[in-house]
C-alpha atoms as a PDB file:
ATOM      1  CA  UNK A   1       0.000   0.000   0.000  1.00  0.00           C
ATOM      2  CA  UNK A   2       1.230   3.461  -0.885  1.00  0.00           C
ATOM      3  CA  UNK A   3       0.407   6.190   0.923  1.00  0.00           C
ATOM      4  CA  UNK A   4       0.047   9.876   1.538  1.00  0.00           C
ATOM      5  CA  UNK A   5       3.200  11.218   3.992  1.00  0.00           C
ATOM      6  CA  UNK A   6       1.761  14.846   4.553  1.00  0.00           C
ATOM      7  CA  UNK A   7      -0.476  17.858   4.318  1.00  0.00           C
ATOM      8  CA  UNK A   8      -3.958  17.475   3.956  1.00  0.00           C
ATOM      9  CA  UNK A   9      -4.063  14.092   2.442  1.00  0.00           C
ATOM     10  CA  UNK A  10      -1.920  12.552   5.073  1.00  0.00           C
ATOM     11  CA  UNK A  11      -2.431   8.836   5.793  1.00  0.00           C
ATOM     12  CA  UNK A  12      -4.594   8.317   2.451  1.00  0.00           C
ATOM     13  CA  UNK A  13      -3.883   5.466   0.092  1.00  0.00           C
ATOM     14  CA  UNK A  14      -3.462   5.306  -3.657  1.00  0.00           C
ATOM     15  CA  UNK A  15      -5.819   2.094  -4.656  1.00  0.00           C
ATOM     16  CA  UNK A  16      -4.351   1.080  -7.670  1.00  0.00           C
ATOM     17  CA  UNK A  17      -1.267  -0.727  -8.619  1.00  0.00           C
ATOM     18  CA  UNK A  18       2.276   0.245  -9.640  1.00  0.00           C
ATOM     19  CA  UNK A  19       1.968   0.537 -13.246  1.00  0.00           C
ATOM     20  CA  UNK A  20       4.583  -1.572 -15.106  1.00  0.00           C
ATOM     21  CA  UNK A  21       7.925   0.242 -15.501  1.00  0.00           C
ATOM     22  CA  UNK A  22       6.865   2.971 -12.745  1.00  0.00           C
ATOM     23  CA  UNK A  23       8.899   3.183  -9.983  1.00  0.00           C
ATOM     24  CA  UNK A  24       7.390   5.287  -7.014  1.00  0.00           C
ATOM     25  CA  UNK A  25       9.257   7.636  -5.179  1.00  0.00           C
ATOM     26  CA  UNK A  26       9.991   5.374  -1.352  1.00  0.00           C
ATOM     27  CA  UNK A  27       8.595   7.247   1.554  1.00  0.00           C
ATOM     28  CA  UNK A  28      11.083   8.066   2.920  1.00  0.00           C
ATOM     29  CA  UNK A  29      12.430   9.323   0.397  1.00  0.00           C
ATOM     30  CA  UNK A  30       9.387  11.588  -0.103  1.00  0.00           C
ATOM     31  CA  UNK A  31       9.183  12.429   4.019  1.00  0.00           C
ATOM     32  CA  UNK A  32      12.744  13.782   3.690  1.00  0.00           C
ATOM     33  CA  UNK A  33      12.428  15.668   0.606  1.00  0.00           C
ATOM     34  CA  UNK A  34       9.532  17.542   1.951  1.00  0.00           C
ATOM     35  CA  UNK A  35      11.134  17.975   5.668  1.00  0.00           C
ATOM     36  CA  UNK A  36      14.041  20.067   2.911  1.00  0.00           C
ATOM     37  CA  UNK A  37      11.692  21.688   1.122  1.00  0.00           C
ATOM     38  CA  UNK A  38       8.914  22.844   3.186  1.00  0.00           C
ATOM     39  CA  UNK A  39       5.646  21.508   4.440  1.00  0.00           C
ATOM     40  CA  UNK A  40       3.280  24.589   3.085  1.00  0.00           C
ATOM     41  CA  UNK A  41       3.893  25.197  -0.618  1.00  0.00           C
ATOM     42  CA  UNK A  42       1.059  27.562  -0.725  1.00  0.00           C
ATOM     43  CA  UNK A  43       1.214  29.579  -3.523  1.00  0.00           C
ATOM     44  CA  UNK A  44       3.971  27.496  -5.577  1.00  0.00           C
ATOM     45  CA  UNK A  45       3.390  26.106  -9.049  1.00  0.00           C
ATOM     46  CA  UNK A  46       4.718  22.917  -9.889  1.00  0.00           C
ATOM     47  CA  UNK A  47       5.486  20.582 -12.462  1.00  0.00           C
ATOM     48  CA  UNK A  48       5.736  16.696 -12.016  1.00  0.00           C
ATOM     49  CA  UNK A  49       7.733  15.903 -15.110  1.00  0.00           C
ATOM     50  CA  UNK A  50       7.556  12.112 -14.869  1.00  0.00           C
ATOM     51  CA  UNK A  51       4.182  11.670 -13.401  1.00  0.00           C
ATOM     52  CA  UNK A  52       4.376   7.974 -13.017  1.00  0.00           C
ATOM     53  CA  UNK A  53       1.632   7.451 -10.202  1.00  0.00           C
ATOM     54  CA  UNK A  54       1.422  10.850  -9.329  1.00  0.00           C
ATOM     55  CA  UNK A  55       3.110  11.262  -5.631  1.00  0.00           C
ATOM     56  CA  UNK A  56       4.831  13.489  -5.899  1.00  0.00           C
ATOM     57  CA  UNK A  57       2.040  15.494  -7.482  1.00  0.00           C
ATOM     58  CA  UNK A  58      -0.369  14.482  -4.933  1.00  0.00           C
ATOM     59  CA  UNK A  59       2.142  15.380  -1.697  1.00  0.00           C
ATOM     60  CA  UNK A  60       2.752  18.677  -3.318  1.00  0.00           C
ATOM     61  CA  UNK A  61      -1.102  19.600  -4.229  1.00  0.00           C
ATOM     62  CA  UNK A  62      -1.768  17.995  -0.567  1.00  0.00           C
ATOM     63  CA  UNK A  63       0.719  20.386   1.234  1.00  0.00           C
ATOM     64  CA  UNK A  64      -1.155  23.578  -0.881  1.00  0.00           C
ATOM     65  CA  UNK A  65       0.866  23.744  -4.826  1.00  0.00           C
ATOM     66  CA  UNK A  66      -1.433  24.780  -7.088  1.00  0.00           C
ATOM     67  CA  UNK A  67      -1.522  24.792  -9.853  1.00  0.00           C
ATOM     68  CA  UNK A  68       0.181  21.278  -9.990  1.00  0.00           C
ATOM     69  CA  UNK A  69       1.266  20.112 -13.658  1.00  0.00           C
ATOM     70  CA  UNK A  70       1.850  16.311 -14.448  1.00  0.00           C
ATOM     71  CA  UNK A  71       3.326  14.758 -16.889  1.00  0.00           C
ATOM     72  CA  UNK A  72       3.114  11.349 -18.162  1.00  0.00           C
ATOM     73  CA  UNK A  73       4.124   9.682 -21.315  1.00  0.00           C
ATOM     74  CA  UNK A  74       2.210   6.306 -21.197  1.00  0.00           C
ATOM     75  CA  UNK A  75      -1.141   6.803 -21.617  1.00  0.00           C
ATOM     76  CA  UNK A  76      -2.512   4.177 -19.491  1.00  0.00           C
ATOM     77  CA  UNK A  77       0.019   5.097 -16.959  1.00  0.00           C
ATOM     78  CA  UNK A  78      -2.221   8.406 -17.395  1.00  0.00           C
ATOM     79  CA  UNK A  79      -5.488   7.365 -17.290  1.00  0.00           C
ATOM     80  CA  UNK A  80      -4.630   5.463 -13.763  1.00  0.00           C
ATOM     81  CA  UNK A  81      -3.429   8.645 -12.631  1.00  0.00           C
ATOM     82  CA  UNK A  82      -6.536  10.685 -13.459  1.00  0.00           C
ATOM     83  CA  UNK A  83      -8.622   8.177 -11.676  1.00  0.00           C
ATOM     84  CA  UNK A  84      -6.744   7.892  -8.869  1.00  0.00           C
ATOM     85  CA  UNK A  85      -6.632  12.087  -8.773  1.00  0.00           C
ATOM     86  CA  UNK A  86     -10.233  12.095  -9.055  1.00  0.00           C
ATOM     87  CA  UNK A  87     -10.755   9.955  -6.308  1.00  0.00           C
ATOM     88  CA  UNK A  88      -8.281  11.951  -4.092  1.00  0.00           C
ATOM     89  CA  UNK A  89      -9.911  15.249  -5.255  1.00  0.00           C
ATOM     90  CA  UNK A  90      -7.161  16.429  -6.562  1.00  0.00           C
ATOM     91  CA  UNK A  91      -7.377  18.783  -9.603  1.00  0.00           C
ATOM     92  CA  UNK A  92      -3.944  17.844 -11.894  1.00  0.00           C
ATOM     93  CA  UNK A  93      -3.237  19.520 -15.289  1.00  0.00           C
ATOM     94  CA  UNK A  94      -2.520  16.373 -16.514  1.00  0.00           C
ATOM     95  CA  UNK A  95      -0.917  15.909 -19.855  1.00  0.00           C
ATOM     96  CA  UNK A  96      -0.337  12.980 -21.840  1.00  0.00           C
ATOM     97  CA  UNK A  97       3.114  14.352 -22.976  1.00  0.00           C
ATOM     98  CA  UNK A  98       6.770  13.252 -23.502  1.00  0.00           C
ATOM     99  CA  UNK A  99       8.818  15.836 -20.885  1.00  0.00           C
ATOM    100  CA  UNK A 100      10.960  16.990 -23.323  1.00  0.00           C
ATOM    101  CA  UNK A 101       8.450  18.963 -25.461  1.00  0.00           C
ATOM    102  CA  UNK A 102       7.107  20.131 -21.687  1.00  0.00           C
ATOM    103  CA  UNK A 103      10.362  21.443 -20.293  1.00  0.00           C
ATOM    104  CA  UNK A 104      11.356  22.599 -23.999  1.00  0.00           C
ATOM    105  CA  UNK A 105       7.943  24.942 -24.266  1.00  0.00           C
ATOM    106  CA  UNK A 106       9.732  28.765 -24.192  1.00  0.00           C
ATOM    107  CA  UNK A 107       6.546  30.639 -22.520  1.00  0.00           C
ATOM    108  CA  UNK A 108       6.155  27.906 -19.448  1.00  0.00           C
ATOM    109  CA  UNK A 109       7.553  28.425 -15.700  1.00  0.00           C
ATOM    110  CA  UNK A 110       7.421  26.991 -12.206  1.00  0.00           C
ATOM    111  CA  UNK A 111       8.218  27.678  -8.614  1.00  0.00           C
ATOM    112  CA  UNK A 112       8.952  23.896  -8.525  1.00  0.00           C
ATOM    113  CA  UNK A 113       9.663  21.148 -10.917  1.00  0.00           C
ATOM    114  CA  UNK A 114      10.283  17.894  -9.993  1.00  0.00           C
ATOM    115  CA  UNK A 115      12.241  15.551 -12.191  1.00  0.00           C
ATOM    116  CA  UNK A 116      12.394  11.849 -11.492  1.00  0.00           C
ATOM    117  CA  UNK A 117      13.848  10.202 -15.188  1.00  0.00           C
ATOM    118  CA  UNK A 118      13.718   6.600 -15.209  1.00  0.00           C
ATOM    119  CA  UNK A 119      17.188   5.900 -13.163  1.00  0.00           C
ATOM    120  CA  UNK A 120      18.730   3.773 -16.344  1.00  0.00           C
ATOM    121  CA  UNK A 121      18.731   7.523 -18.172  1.00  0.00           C
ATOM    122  CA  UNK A 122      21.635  10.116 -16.986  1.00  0.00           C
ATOM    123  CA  UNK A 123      19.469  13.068 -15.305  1.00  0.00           C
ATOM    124  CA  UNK A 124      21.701  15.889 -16.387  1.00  0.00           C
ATOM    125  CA  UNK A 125      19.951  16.420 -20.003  1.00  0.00           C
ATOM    126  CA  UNK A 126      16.387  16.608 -17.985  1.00  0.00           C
ATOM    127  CA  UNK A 127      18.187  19.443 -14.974  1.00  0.00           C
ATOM    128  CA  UNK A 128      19.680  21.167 -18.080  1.00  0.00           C
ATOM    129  CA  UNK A 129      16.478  21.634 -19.683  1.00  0.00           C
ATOM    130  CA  UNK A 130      14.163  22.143 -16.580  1.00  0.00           C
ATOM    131  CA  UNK A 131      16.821  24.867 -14.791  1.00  0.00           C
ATOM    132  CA  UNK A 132      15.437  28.172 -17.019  1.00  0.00           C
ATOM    133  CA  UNK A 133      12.167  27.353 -16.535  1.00  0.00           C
ATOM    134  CA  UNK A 134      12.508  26.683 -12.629  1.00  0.00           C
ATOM    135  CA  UNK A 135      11.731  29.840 -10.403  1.00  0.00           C
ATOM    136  CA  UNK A 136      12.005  28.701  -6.853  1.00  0.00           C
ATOM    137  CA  UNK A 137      13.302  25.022  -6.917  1.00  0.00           C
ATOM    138  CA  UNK A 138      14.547  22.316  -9.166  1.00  0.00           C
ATOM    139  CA  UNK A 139      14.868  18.668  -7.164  1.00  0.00           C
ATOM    140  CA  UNK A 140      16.274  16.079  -9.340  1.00  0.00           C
ATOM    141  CA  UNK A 141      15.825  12.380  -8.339  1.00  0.00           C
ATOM    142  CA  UNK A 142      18.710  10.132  -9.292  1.00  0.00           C
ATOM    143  CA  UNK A 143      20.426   6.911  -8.733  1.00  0.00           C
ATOM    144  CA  UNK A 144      23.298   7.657  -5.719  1.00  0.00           C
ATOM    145  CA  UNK A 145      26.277   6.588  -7.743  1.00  0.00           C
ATOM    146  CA  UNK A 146      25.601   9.571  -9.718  1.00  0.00           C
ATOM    147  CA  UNK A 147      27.033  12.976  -8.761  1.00  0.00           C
ATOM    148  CA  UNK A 148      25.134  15.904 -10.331  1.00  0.00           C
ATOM    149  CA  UNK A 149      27.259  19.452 -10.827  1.00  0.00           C
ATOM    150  CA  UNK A 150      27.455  21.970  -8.551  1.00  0.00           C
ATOM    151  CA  UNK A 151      25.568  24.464 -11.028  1.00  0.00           C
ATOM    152  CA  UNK A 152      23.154  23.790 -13.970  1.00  0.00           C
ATOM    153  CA  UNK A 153      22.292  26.716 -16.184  1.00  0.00           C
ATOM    154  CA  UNK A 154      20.955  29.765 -13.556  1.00  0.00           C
ATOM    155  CA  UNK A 155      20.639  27.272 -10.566  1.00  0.00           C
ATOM    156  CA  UNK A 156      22.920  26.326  -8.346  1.00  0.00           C
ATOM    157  CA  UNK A 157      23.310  22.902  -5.819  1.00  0.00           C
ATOM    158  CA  UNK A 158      21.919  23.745  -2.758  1.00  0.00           C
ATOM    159  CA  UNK A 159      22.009  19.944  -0.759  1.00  0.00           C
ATOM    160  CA  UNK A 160      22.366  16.445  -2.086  1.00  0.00           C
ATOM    161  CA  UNK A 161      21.183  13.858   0.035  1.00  0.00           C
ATOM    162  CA  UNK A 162      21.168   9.642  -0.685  1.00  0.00           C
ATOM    163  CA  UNK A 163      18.629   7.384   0.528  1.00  0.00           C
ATOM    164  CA  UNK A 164      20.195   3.723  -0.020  1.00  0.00           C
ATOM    165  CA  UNK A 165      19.968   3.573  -3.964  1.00  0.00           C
ATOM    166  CA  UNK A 166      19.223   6.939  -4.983  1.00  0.00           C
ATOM    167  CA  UNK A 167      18.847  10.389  -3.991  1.00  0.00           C
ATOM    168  CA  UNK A 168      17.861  13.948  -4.485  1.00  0.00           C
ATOM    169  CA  UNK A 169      20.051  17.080  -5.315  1.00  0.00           C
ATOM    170  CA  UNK A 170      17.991  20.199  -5.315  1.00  0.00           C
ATOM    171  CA  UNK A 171      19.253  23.058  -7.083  1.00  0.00           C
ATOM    172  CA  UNK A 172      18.169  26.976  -6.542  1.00  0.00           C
ATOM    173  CA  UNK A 173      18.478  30.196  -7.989  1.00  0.00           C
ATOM    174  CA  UNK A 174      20.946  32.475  -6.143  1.00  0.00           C
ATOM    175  CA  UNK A 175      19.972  34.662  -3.370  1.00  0.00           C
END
């Protein structure tokens, strides 16, 4: 069972399966990203640029994002996640995209964007092309063995942290 770490859908469960080739963020994981990040993200837009099952999209939207962008390339990876939105009452911009012609779109911004590539793929193309479009915060999930720069485009590395196999670098703007 997967559930909910915080905000105002704490404790709730998603109900359907792991999709095949998904793999969800661990809670812990997620518990200590958000203890770095912040617990109200009232007022903060954000993009989920690998939707998968959408937890990271519901745990921001539950601890107040909005709007809250998803992406998702499989489309019945997609349609699980807009069920499983609409039964948590959670109101996703959900597109059916690849996350390259997202990030890639000139006119689009957000406060956060959360990238989470498939772990066989080398996350530095994805931080390269999310960092001009990220206003507040750019958190990159990766495999541990891989070390991420200290800067990508305008953003700069502001804590790294592993969690057994992977781990999360997030990368501001500077003050």
């Amino acid at each position: 069972m997967i559930r909910i770490t915080g905000g105002t859908l704490r404790g709730r469960t998603l109900s359907q399966a792991v999709p095949p080739g998904v793999r969800p963020t661990a809670a812990r994981m997620r518990e200590a990203l958000f203890s770095m990040i912040g617990q109200d993200l009232t007022g903060w837009s954000l993009l989920d640029a690998f939707g998968g099952m959408g937890l990271f999209s519901f745990e921001a939207w539950s601890r107040g994002a909005a709007p809250v962008t998803t992406v998702e390339k499989s489309r019945r990876t997609a349609d699980q996640l807009r069920v499983e939105a609409g039964r948590l009452g959670v109101p996703l911009d959900l597109r059916v995209d690849d996350a390259q012609r997202i990030l890639s779109a000139p006119s689009e911004g957000w406060d956060l964007i959360f990238l989470d590539p498939p772990y066989a793929e080398d996350p530095l193309p994805w931080a390269s092309l999310a960092a001009p479009r990220t206003r507040r915060l750019l958190v990159v999930e990766h495999r541990a063995d891989r070390e991420l720069p200290a800067a990508i485009g305008p953003l700069l590395l502001d804590r790294r942290r592993a969690y057994g196999e992977g781990a999360v670098s997030l990368f501001r703007p500077p003050a």
